[in-house]
Protein backbone atom coordinates (compact mmCIF):
# COMPACT_ATOMS: atom_id res chain seq x y z
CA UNK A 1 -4.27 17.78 25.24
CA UNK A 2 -3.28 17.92 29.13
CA UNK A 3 -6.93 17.86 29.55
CA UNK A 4 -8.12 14.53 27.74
CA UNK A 5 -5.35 12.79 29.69
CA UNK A 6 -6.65 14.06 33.54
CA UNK A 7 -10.27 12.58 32.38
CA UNK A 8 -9.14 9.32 31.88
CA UNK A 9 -6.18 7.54 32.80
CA UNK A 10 -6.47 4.79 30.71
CA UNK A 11 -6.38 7.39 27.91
CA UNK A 12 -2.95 7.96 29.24
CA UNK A 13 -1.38 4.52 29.38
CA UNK A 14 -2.80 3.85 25.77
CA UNK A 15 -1.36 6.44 24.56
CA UNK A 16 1.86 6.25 26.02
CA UNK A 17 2.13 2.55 24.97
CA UNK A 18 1.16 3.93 21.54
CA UNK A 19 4.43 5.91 21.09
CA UNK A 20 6.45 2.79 23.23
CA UNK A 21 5.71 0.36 19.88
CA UNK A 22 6.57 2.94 16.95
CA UNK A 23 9.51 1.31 16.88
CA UNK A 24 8.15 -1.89 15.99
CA UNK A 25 5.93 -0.61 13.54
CA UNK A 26 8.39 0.91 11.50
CA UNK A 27 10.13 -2.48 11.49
CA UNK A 28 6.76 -4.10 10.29
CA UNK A 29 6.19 -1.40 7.81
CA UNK A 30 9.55 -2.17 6.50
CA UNK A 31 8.90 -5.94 5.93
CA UNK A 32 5.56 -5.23 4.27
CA UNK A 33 7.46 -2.44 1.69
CA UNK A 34 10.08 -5.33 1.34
CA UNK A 35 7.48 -8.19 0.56
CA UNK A 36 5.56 -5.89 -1.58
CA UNK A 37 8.55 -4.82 -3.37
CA UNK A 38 9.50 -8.53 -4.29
CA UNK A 39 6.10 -9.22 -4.93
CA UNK A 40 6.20 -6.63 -7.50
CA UNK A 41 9.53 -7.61 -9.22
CA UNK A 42 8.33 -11.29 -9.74
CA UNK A 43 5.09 -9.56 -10.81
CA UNK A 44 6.81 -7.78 -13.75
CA UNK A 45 8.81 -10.97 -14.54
CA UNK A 46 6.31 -13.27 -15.19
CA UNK A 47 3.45 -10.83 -16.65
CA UNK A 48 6.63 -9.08 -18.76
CA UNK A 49 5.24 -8.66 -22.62
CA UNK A 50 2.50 -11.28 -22.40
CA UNK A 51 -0.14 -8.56 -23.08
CA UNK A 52 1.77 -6.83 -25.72
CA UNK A 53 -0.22 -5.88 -28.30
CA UNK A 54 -3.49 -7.56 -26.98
CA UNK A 55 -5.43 -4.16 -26.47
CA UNK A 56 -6.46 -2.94 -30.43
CA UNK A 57 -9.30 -0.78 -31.22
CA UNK A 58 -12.04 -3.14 -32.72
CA UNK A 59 -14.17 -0.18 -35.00
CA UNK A 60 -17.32 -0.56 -37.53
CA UNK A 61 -16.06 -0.24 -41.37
CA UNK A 62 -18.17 3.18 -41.32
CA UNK A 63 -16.31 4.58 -38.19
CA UNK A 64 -12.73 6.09 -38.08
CA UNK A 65 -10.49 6.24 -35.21
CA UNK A 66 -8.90 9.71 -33.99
């Protein structure tokens, strides 16, 4: 690993500034679970039952189900 950074500095700083914003990206991925997570809930609220019973097995008179 020592290596790949002695070839290139620029490898070095980008990784380095890599690890300095993990931080932030937690926070980010923490909003996005959030949003998703309402998203979801309203999801389920307004699509709750409306397909109930909508999905039937449509067979030929000569064909039985399982």
């Amino acid at each position: 690993m020592y290596c790949m950074f002695s070839l290139s500095p620029g490898m070095r700083i980008l990784v380095m500034l890599l690890l300095d914003t993990l931080p932030m990206l937690g926070n980010v991925l923490l909003l996005c679970f959030f949003v998703f997570f309402i998203f979801g809930i309203v999801g389920v609220q307004l699509w709750a039952g409306l397909l109930r019973n909508r999905c039937y097995l449509d067979l030929p008179p000569n064909v039985t189900a399982p």
